[in-house]
N, C-alpha and C. Protein backbone atom coordinates (compact mmCIF):
# COMPACT_ATOMS: atom_id res chain seq x y z
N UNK A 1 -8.02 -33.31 -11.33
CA UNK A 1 -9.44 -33.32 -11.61
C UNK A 1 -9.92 -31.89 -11.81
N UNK A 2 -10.63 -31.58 -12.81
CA UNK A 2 -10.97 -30.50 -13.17
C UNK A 2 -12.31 -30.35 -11.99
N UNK A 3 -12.88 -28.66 -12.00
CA UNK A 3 -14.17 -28.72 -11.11
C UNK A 3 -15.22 -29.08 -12.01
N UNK A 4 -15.32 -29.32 -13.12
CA UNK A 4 -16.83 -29.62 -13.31
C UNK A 4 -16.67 -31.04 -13.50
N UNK A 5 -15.69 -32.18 -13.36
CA UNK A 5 -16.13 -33.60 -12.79
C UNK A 5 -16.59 -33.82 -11.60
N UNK A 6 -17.36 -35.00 -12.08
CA UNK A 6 -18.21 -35.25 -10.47
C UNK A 6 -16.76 -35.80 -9.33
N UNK A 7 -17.43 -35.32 -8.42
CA UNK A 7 -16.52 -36.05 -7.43
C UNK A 7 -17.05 -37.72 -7.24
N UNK A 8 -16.36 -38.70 -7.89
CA UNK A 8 -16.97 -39.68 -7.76
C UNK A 8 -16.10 -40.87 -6.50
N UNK A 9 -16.68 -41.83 -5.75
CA UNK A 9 -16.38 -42.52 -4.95
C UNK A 9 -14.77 -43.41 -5.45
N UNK A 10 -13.61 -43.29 -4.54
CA UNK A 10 -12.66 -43.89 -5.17
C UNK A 10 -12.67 -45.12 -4.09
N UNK A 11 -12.07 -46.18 -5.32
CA UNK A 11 -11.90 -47.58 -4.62
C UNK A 11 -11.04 -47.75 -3.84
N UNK A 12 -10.60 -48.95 -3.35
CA UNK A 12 -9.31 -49.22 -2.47
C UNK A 12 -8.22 -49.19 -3.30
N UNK A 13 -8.70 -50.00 -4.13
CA UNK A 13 -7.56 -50.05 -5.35
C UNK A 13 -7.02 -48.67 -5.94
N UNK A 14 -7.55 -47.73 -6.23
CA UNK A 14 -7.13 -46.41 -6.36
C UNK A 14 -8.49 -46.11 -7.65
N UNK A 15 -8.87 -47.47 -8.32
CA UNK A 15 -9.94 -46.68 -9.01
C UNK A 15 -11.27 -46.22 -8.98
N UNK A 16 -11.87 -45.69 -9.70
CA UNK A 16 -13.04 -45.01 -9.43
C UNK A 16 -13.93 -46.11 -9.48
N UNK A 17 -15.05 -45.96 -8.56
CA UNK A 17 -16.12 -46.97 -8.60
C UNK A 17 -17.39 -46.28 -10.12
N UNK A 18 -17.85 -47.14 -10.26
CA UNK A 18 -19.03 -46.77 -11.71
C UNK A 18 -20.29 -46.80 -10.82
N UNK A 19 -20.75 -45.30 -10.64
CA UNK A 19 -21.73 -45.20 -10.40
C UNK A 19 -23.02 -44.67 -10.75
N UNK A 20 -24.06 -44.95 -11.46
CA UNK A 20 -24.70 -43.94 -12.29
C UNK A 20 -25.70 -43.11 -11.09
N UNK A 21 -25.18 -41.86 -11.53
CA UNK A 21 -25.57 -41.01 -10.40
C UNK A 21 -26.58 -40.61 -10.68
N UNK A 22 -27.42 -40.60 -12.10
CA UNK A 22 -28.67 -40.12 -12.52
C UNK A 22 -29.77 -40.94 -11.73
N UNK A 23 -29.52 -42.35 -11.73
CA UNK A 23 -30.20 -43.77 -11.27
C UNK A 23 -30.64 -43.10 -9.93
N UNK A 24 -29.08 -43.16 -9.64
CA UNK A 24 -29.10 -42.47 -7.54
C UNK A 24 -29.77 -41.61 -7.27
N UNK A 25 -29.92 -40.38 -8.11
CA UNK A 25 -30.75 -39.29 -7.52
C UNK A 25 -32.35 -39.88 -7.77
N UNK A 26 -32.77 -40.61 -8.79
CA UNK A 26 -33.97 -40.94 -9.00
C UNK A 26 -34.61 -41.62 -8.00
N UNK A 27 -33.85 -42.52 -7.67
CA UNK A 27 -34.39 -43.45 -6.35
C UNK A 27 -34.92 -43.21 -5.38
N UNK A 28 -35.44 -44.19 -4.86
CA UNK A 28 -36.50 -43.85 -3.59
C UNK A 28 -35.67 -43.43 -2.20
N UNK A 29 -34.49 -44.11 -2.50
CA UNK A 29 -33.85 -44.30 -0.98
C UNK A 29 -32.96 -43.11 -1.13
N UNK A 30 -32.74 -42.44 -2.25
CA UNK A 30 -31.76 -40.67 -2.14
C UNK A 30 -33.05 -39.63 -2.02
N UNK A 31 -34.11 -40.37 -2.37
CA UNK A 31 -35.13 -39.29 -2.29
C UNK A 31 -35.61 -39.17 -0.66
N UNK A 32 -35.49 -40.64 -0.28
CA UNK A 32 -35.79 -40.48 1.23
C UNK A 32 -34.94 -39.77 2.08
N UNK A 33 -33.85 -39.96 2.02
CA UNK A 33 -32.44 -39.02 2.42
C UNK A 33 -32.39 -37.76 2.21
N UNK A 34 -32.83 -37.04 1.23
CA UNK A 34 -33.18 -35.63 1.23
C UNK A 34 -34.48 -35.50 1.42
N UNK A 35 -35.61 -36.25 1.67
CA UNK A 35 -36.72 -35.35 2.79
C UNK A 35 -36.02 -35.40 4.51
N UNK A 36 -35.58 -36.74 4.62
CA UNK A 36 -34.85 -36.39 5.73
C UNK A 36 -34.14 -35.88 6.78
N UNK A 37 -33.46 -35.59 5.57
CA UNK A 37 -32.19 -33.94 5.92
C UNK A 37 -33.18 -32.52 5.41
N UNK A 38 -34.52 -32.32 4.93
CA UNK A 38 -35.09 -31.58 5.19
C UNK A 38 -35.98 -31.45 6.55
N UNK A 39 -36.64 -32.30 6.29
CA UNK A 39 -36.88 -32.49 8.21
C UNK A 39 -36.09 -32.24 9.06
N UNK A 40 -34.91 -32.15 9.28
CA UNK A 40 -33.79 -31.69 10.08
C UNK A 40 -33.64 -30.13 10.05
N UNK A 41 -33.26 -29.71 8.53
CA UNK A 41 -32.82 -28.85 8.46
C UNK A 41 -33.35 -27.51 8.75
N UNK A 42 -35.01 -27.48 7.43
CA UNK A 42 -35.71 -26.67 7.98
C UNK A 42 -36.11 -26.12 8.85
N UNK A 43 -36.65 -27.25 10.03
CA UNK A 43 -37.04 -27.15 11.38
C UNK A 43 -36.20 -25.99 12.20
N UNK A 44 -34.65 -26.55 11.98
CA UNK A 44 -33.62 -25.95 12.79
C UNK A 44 -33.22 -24.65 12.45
N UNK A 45 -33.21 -24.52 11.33
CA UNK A 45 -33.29 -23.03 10.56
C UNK A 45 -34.34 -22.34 11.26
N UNK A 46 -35.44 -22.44 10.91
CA UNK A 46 -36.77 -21.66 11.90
C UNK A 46 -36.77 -21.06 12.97
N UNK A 47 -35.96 -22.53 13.66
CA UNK A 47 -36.37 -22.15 15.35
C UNK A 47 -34.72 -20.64 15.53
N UNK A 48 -33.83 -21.53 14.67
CA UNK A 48 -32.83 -20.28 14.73
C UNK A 48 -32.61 -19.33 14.57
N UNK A 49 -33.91 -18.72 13.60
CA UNK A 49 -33.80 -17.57 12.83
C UNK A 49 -34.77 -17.08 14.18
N UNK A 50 -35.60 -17.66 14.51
CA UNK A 50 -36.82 -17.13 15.38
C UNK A 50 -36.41 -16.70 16.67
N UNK A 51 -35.76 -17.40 17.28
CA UNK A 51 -34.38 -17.18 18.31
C UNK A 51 -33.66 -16.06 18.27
N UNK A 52 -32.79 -16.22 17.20
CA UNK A 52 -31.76 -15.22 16.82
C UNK A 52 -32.76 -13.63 16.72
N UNK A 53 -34.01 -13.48 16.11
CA UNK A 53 -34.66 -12.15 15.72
C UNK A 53 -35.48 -12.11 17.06
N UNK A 54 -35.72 -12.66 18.11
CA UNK A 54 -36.10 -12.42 19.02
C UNK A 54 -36.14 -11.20 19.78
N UNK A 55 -34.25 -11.63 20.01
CA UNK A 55 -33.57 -10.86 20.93
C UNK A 55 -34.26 -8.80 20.42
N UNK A 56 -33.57 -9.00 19.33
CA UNK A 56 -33.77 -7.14 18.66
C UNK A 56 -35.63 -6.82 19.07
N UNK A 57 -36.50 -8.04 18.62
CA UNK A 57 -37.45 -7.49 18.91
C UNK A 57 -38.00 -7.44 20.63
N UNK A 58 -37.79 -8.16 21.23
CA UNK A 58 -38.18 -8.28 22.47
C UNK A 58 -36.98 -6.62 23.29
N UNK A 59 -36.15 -6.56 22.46
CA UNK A 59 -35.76 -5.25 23.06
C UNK A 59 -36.16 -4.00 22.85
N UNK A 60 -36.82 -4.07 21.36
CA UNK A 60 -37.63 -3.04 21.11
C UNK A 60 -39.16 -3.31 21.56
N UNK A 61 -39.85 -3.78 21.70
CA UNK A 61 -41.03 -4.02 21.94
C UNK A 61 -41.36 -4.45 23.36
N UNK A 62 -40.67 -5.01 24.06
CA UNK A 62 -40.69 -5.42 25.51
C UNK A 62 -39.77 -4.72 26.55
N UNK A 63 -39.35 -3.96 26.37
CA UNK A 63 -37.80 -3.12 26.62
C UNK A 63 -38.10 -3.13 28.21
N UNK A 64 -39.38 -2.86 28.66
CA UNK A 64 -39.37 -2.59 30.78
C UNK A 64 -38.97 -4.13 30.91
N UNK A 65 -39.44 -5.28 29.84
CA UNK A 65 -39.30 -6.78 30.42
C UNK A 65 -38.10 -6.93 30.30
N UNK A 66 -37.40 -7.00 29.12
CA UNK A 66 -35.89 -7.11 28.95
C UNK A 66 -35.05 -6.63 30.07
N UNK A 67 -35.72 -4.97 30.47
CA UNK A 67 -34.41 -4.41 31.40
C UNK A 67 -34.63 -5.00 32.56
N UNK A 68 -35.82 -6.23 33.06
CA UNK A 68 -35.56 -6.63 34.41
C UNK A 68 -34.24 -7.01 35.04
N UNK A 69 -33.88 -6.81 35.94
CA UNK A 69 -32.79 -7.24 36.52
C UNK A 69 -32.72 -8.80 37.13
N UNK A 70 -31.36 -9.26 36.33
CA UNK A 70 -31.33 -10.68 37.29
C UNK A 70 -30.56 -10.81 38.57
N UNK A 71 -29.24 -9.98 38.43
CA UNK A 71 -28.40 -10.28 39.58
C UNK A 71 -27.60 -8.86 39.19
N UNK A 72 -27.33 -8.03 40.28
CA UNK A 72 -26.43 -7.20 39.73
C UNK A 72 -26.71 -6.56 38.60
N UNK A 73 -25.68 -6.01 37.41
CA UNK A 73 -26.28 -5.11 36.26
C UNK A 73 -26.89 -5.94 35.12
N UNK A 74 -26.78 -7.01 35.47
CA UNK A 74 -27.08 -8.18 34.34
C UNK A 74 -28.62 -8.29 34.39
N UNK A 75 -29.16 -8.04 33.12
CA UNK A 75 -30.41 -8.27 32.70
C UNK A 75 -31.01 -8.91 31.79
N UNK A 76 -31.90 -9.19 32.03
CA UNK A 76 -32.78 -10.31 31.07
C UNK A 76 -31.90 -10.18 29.47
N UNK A 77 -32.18 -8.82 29.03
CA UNK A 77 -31.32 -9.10 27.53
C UNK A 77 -29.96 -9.52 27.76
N UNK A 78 -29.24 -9.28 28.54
CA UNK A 78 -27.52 -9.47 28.77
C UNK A 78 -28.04 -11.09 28.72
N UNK A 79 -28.53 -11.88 29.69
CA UNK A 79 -28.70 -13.10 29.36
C UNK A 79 -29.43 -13.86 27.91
N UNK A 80 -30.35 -13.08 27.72
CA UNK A 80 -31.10 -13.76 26.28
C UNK A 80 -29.70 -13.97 24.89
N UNK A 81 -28.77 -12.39 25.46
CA UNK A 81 -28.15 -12.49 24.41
C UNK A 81 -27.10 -13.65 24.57
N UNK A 82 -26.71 -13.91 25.67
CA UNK A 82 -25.58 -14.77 25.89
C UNK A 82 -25.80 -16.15 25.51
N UNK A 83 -27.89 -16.83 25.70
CA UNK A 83 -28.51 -17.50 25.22
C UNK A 83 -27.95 -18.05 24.14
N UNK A 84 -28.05 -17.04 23.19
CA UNK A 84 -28.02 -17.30 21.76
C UNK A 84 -26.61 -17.91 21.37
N UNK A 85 -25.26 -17.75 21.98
CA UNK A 85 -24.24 -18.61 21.73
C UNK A 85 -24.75 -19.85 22.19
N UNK A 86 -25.12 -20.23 23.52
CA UNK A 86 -25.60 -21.77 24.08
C UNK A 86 -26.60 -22.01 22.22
N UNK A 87 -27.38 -21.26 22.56
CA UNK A 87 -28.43 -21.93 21.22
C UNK A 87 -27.80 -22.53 19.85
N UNK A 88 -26.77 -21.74 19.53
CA UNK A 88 -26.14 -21.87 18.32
C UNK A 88 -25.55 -23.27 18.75
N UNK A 89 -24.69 -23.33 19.88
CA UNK A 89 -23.51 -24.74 19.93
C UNK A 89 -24.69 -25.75 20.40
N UNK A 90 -25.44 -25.67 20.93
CA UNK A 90 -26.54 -26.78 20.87
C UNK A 90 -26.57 -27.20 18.80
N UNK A 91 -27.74 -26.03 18.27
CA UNK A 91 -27.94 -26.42 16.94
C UNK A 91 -26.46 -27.24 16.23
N UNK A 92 -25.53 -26.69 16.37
CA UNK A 92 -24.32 -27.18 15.60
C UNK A 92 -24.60 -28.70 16.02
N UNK A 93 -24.12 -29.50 17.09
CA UNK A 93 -24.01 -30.25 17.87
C UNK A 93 -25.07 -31.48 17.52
N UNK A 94 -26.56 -30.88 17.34
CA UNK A 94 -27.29 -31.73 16.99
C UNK A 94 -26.35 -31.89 15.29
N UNK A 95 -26.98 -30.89 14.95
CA UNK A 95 -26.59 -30.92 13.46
C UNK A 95 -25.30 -31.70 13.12
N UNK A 96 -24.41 -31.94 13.77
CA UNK A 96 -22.93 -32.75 13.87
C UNK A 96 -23.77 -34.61 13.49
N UNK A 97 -24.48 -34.32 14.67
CA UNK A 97 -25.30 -36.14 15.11
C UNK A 97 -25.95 -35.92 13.74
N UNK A 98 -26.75 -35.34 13.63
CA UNK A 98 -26.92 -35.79 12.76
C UNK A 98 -26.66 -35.99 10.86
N UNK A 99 -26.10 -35.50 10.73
CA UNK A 99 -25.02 -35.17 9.76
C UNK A 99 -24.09 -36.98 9.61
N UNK A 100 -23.91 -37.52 10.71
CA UNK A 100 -23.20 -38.36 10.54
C UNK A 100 -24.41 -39.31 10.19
N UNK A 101 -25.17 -39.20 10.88
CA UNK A 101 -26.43 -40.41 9.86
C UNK A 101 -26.73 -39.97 8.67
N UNK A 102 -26.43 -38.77 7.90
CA UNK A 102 -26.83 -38.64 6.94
C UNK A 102 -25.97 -39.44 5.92
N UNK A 103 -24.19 -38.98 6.21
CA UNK A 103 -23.69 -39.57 5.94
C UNK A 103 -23.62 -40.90 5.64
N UNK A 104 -23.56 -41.76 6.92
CA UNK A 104 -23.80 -43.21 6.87
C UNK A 104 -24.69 -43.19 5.53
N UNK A 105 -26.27 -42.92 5.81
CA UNK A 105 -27.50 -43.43 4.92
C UNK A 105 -26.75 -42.82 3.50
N UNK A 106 -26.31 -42.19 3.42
CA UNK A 106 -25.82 -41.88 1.81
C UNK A 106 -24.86 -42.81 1.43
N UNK A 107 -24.15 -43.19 2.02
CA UNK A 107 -22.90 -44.04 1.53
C UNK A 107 -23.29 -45.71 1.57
N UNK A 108 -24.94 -45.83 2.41
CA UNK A 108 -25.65 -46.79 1.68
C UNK A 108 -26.51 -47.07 0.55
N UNK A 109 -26.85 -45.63 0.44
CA UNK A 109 -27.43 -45.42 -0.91
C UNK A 109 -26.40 -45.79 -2.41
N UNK A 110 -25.00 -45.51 -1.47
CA UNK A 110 -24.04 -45.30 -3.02
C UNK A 110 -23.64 -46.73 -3.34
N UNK A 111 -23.41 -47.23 -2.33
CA UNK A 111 -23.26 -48.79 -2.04
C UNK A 111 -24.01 -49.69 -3.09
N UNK A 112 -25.69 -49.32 -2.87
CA UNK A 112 -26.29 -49.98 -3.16
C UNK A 112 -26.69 -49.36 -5.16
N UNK A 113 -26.03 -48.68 -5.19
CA UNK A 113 -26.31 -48.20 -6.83
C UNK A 113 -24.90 -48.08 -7.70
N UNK A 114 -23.58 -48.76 -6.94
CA UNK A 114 -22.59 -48.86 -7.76
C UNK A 114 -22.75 -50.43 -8.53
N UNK A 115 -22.07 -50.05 -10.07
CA UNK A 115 -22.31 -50.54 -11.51
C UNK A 115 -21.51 -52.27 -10.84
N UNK A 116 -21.36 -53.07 -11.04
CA UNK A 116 -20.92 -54.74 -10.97
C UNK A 116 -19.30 -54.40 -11.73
């Protein structure tokens, strides 16, 4: 298969299913599926980016709060930063869950727009 064919759905049988993919993207139910996965996505992007740029600014701008001490030499930034791995494997994690419903709902979308 060359790269500029579509990757199209293969049967059991080994052949390709007929799907008109122009139909699919038009539809209500692929259109609902990508506001969907924008609602997801965006959101999570935001809060990540907002998270992630936190840290630099709250160290420049808050720097006596940051250097509070929690235990020993460990301070507020040593933890905020360590935060940000927990934050990331959280985001992945959702993003996993949900990813697989996206999945699912797409492969009902394709279901429901392959040719007889």
């Amino acid at each position: 298969m060359s790269p500029d064919e579509p990757n199209l759905p293969i049967a059991k049988d080994g052949k390709t299913d007929a799907v008109n993919w122009e139909a699919l993207a038009s539809s209500s139910q692929f259109q609902a599926l990508l506001r969907a996965k924008r609602r997801f996505i965006i959101p999570a992007m935001v809060v990540f980016i907002v998270y992630y740029f936190s840290l630099p600014v709250l160290v420049g701008y808050a720097r006596p709060f940051m250097e509070t001490r929690v235990f020993g030499a460990v301070n507020l930034a040593y933890l905020f930063a360590l935060s940000q791995f927990l934050m990331a494997w959280i985001l992945a994690a959702l993003y996993v869950r949900a990813a697989a419903k996206f999945d699912r709902a797409a492969r009902r979308v394709i279901e429901e727009h392959k040719s007889p």
